[in-house]
Protein backbone atom coordinates (compact mmCIF):
# COMPACT_ATOMS: atom_id res chain seq x y z
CA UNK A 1 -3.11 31.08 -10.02
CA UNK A 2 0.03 29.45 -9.58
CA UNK A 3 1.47 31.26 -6.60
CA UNK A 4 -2.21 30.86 -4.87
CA UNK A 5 -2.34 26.80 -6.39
CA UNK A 6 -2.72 25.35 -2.39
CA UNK A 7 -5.41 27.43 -1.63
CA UNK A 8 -7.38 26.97 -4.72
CA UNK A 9 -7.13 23.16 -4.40
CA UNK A 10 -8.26 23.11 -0.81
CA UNK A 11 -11.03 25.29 -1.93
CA UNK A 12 -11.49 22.98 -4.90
CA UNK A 13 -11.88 19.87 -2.09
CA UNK A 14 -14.09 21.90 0.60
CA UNK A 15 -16.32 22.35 -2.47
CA UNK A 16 -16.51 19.63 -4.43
CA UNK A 17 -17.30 17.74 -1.08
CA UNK A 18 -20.25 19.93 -0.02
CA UNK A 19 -21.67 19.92 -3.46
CA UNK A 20 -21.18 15.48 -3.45
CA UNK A 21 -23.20 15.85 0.27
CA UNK A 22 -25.78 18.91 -0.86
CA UNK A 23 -26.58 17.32 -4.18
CA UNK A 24 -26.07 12.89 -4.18
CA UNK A 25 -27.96 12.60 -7.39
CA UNK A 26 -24.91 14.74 -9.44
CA UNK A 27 -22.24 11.98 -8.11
CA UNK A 28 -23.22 9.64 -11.26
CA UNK A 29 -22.74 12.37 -14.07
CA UNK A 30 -19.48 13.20 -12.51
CA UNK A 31 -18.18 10.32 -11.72
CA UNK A 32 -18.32 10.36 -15.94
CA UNK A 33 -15.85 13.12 -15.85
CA UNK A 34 -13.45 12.06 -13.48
CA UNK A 35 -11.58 9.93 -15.83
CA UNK A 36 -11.30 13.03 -18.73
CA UNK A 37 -10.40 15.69 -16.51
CA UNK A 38 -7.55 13.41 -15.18
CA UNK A 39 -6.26 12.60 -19.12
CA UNK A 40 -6.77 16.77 -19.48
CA UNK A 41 -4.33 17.25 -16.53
CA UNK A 42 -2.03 14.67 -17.80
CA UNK A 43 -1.83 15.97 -20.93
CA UNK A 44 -1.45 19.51 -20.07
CA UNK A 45 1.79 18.27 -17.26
CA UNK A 46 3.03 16.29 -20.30
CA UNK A 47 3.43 19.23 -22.30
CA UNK A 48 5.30 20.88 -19.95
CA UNK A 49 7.88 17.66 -19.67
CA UNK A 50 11.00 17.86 -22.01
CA UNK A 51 10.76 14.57 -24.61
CA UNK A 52 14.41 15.48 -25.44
CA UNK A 53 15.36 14.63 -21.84
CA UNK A 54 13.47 11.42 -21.45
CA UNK A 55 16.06 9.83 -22.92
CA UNK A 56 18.46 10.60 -20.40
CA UNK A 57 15.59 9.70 -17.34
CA UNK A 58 15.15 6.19 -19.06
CA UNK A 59 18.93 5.75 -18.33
CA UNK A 60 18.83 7.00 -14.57
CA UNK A 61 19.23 3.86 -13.30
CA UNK A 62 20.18 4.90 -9.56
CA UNK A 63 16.35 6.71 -9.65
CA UNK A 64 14.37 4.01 -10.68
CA UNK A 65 16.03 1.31 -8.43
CA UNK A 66 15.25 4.12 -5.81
CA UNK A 67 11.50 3.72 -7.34
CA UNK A 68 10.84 0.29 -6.99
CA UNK A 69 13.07 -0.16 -3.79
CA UNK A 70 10.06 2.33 -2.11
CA UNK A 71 7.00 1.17 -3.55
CA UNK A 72 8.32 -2.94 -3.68
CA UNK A 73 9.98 -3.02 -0.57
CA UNK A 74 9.61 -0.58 1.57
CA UNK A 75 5.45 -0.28 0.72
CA UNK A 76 4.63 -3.96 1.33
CA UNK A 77 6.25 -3.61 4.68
CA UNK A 78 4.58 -0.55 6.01
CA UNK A 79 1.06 -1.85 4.48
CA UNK A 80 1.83 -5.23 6.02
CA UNK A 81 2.00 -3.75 9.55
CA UNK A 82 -0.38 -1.03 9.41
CA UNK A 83 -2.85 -3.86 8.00
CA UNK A 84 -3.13 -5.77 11.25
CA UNK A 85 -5.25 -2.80 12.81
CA UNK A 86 -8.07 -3.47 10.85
CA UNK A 87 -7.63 -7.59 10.92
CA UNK A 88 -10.42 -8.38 12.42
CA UNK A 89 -12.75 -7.04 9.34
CA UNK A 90 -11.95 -8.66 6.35
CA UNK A 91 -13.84 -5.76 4.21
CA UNK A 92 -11.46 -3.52 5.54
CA UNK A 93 -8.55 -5.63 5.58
CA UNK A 94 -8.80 -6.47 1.92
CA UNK A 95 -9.86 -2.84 1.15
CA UNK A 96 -6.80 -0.97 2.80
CA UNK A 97 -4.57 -3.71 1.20
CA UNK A 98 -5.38 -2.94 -2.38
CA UNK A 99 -5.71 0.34 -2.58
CA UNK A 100 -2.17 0.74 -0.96
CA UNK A 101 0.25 -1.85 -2.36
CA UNK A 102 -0.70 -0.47 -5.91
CA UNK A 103 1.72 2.85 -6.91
CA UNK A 104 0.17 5.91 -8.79
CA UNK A 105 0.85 6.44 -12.14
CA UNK A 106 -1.38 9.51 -13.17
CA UNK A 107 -1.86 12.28 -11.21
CA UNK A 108 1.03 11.83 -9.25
CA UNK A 109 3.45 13.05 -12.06
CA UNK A 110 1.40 16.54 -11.99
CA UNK A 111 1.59 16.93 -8.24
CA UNK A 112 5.30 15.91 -8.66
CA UNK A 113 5.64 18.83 -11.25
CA UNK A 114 3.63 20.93 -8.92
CA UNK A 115 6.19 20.63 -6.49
CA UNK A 116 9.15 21.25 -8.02
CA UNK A 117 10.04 17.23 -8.69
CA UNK A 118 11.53 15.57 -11.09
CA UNK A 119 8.31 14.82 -13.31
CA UNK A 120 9.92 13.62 -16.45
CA UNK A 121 12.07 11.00 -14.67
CA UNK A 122 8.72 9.74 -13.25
CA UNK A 123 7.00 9.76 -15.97
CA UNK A 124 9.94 7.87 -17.46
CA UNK A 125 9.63 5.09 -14.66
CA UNK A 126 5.34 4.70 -15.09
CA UNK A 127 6.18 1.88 -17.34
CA UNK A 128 7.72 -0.50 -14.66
CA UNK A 129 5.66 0.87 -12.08
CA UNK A 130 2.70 -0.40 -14.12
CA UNK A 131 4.26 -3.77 -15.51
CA UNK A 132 5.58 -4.59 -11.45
CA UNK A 133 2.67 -4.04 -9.94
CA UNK A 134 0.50 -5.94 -11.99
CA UNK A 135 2.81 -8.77 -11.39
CA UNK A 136 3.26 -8.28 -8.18
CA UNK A 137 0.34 -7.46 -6.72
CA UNK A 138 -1.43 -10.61 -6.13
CA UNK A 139 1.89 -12.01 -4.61
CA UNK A 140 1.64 -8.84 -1.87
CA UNK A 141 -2.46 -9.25 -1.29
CA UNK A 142 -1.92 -13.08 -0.26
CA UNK A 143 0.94 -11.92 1.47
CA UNK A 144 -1.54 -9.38 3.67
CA UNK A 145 -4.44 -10.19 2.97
CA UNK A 146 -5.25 -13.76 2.34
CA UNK A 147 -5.27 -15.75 -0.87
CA UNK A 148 -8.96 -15.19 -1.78
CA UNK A 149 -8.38 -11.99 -2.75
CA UNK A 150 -5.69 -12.13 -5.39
CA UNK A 151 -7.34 -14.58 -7.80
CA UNK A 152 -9.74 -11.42 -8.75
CA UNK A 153 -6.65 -8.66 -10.01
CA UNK A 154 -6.81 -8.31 -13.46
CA UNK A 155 -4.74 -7.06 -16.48
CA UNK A 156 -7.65 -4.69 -18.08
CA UNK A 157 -8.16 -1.80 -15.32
CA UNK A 158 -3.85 -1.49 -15.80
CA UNK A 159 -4.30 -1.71 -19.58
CA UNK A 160 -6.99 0.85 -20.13
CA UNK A 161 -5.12 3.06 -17.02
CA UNK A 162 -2.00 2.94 -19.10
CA UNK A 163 -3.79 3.91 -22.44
CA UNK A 164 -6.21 6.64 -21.07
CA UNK A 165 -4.00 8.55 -18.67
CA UNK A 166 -0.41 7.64 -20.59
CA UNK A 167 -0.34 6.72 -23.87
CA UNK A 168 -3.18 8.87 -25.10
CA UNK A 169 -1.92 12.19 -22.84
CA UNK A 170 1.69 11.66 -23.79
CA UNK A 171 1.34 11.08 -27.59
CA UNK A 172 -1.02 14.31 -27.80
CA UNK A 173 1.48 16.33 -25.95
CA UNK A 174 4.16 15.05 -28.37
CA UNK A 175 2.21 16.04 -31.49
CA UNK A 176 1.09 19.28 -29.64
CA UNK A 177 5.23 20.17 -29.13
CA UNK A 178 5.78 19.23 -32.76
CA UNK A 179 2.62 21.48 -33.99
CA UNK A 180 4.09 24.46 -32.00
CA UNK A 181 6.56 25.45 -34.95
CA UNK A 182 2.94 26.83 -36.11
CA UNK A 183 1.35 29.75 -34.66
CA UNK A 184 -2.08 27.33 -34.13
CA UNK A 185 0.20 25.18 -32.22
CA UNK A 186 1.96 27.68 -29.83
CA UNK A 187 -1.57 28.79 -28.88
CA UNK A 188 -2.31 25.51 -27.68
CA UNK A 189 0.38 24.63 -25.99
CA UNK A 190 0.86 28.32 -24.89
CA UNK A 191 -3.21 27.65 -23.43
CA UNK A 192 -2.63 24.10 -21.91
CA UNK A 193 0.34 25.18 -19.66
CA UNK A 194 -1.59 27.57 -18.39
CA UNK A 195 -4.25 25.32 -17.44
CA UNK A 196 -2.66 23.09 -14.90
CA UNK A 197 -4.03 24.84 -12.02
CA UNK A 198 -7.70 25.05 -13.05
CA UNK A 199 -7.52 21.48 -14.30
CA UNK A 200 -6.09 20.29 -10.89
CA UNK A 201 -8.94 21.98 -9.34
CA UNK A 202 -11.16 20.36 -11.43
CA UNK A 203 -10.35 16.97 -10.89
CA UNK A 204 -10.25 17.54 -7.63
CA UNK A 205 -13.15 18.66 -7.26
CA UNK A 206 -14.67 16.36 -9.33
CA UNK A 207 -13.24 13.47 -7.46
CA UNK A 208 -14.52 14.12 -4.06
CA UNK A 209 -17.70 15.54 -5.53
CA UNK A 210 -18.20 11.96 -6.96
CA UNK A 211 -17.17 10.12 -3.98
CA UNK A 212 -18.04 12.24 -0.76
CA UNK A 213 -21.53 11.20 -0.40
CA UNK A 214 -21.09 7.22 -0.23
CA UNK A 215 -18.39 7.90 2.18
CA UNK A 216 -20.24 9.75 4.32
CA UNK A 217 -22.81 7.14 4.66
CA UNK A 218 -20.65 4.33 5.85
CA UNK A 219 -18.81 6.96 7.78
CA UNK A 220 -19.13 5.38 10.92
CA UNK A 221 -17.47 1.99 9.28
CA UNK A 222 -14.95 3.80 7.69
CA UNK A 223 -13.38 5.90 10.43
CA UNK A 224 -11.23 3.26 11.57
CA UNK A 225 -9.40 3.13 8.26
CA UNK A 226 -8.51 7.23 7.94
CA UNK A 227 -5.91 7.20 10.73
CA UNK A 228 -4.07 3.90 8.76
CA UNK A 229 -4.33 6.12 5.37
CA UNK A 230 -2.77 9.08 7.72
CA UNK A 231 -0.25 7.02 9.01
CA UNK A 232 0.83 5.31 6.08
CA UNK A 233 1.33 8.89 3.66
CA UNK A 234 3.03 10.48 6.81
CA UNK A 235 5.51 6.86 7.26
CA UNK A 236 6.31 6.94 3.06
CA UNK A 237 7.13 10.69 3.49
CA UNK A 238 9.95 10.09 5.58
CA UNK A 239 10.86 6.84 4.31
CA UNK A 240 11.07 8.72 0.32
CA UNK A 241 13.24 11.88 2.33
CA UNK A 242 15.45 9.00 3.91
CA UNK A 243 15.76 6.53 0.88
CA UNK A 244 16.26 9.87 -1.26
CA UNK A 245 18.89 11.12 0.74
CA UNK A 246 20.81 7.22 1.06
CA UNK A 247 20.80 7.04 -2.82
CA UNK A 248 22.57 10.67 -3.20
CA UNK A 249 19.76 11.77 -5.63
CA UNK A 250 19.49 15.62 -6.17
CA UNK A 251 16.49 17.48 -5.16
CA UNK A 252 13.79 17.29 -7.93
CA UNK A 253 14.43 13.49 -7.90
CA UNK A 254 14.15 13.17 -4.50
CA UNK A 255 11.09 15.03 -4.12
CA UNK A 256 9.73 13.10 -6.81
CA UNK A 257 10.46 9.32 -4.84
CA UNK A 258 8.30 10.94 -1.91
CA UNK A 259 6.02 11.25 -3.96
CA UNK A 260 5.68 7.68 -5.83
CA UNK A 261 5.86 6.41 -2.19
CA UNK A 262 2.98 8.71 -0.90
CA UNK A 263 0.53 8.13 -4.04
CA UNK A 264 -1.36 5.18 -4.73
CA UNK A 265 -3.21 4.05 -7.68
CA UNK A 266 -6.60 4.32 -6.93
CA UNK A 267 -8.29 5.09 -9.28
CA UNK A 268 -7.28 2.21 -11.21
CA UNK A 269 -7.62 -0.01 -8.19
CA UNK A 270 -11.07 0.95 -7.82
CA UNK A 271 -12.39 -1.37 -11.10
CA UNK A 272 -10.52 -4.56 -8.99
CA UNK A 273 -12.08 -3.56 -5.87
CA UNK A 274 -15.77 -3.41 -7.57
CA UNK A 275 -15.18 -6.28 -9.00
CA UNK A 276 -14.63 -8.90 -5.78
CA UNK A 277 -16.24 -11.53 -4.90
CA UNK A 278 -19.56 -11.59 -2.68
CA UNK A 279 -19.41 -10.67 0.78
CA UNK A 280 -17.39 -7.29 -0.18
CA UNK A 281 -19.41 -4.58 -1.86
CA UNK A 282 -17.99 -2.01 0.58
CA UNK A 283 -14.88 -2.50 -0.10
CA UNK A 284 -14.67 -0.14 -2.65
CA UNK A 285 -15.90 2.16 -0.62
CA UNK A 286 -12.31 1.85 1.59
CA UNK A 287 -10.48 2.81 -2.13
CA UNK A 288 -12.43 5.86 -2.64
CA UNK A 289 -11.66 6.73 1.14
CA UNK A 290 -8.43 6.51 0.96
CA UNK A 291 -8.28 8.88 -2.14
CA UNK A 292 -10.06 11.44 -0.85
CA UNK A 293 -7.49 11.50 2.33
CA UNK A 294 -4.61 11.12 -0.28
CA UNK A 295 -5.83 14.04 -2.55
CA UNK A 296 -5.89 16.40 0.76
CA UNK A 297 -2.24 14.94 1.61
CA UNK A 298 -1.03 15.59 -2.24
CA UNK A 299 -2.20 19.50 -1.98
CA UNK A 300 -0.35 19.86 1.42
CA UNK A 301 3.02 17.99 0.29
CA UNK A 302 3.03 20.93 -2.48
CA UNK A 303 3.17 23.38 0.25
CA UNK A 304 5.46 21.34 2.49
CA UNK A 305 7.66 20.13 -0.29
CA UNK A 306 10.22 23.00 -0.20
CA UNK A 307 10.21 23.03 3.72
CA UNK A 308 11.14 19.02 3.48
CA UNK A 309 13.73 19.14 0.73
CA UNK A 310 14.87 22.45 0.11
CA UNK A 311 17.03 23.14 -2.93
CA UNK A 312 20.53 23.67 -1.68
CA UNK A 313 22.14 26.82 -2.37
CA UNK A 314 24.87 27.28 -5.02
C-alpha cells in the first residue's frame, strides 16, 4: 500500500467527492467522522515518531526559527498580496484570509512523515505553532482583512484542536510504545503502523465526501478563490525549498518547513469561520474550499517531494 500511497489517495479524493455530489444527505453523518479518523491518523504517525528523540527536536533551535520565520513572516506577506484579488468581496476577502494565515498542526505531521520529513521535529514545534497563531492571528486579519473580523477568533477551536488531534493522539501512542514490551502491545502497534495508508485514505475521503457538495453549489462564487489557494501552496513551496536551503537544514527538515508553509489549519479554522458575524455565512464555505485544493496539493507534494529535495548522496 505504501509504494502505491499517491494513487490510493487520489482515488480516495475522486471518490469521496462523487459519493459527497451522488449522495448530499451522507455529508452530515460524515462530517461526524472527520474529526476521529484525523485523531486515528495522528495517532497511528505518532507511533511511528521516536519520543527518545523529541528531546533533541525541542532543542533544534535553527528549525523552529526556520518554522515561524515561514508561517509569521513569510505567510502574512504572500496572503497579504494574494488577498487584494478578491478585495472587492468581503466574504471572500475575510474567507481566504483566515483559512491561510493559520498553520496546520494535524495532518500535516503525517503527510510530512509520508514524505520522508522530519515529522518528529514538527511535531516538536506544534506547540508554538498553536500558542503564535492564536496570538497572532487577529493582529494579521486586521492587518488584511479589516478589524471587524478579528474581534470573533477565539481560544476554544485551538484548545479542543490541541487536545483532540495532539494531546490525546500523542499520549496514546506513548502508552501504546510502553505496552509493546507485551506481546498485546506489539500487535497494536505492529497493526497501527500499518494503517497509515488506509487511514489517510479515509480521512481523505471523508473530508471531501463531507464538504464536496456545498462547494459545488456556490461553485460559481467560489472559482475565483481556487487559483489564490493554487498560487499561494505553489509560492510557500518554493519559499520552504529557499528558506530551507538559507538555514543549512538537512533534508528531512527541510522537507518538513515546505510543508508547515504549504498546510493550513483548516479544520480548526473552520469553527471561527462559522462562527462570524452576520453578513458572512459563506464564508466558511471559502475554508472548506481551500482544504479540499490543499488535500489534492498534500498527495502530490508526496510524489514531488523527492524530485524537490532529493537526499544527497553519501
Amino acid at each position: 500500500m505504501e509504494r502505491f500511497q499517491v494513487p490510493l489517495f487520489l482515488g480516495a479524493l475522486a471518490g469521496g467527492a462523487a459519493l459527497g455530489l451522488a449522495a448530499p444527505g451522507l455529508a452530515r453523518p460524515l462530517a461526524v467522522l472527520v474529526d476521529p479518523a484525523i485523531a486515528l491518523l495522528l495517532y497511528a504517525t505518532f507511533l511511528g515518531v521516536p519520543f527518545g528523540e523529541l528531546r533533541a527536536a525541542l532543542t533544534d533551535t535553527r528549525f523552529l526559527v526556520t518554522v515561524v520565520l515561514v508561517n509569521f513572516v513569510a505567510v502574512p506577506l504572500v496572503v497579504l498580496g494574494l488577498s487584494r484579488a478578491v478585495v472587492d468581496d468581503p466574504v471572500l476577502l475575510v474567507g481566504v484570509a483566515i483559512v491561510l494565515l493559520a498553520p496546520c498542526v494535524d495532518y500535516v505531521i503525517a503527510f510530512t512523515g509520508l514524505a520522508g520529513g522530519a515529522r518528529e521535529r514538527l511535531l516538536a514545534a506544534t506547540p508554538l505553532l498553536m500558542v503564535l497563531q492564536l496570538v497572532l492571528l487577529p493582529l494579521f486579519l486586521r492587518a488584511v482583512a479589516g478589524p471587524g473580523v478579528s474581534a470573533v477568533v477565539g481560544v476554544a477551536p485551538f484548545a479542543r484542536a490541541f487536545v483532540l488531534f495532539i494531546a490525546l493522539p500523542l499520549v496514546a501512542a506513548v502508552v501504546t510504545q510502553l505496552a509493546s514490551r507485551t506481546r498485546a502491545g506489539r500487535r497494536i502497534e505492529g497493526a497501527s503502523a500499518s494503517a497509515m495508508v488506509p487511514l489517510m485514505v479515509l480521512v481523505l475521503g471523508v473530508v471531501v465526501a463531507s464538504q464536496v457538495h456545498d462547494v459545488g453549489r456556490e461553485l460559481g462564487w467560489l472559482v475565483r478563490v481556487v487559483p489564490l489557494f493554487v498560487a499561494f501552496a505553489t509560492v510557500m513551496v518554493a519559499v520552504g525549498v529557499a528558506v530551507g536551503r538559507a538555514a543549512r537544514l538537512d533534508t528531512p527538515a527541510r522537507r518538513a518547513v515546505v510543508f508547515t508553509g504549504v498546510t493550513r489549519n483548516s479544520l480548526v479554522i473552520l469553527p471561527l469561520a462559522l462562527a462570524l458575524p452576520p453578513g458572512y455565512e459563506l464564508a466558511p464555505l471559502v475554508v472548506v474550499t481551500q482544504t479540499l485544493v490543499e488535500l489534492l496539493v498534500m498527495v502530490l507534494l508526496v510524489r514531488l517531494m523527492p524530485l524537490l529535495l532529493p537526499v544527497p548522496d553519501k
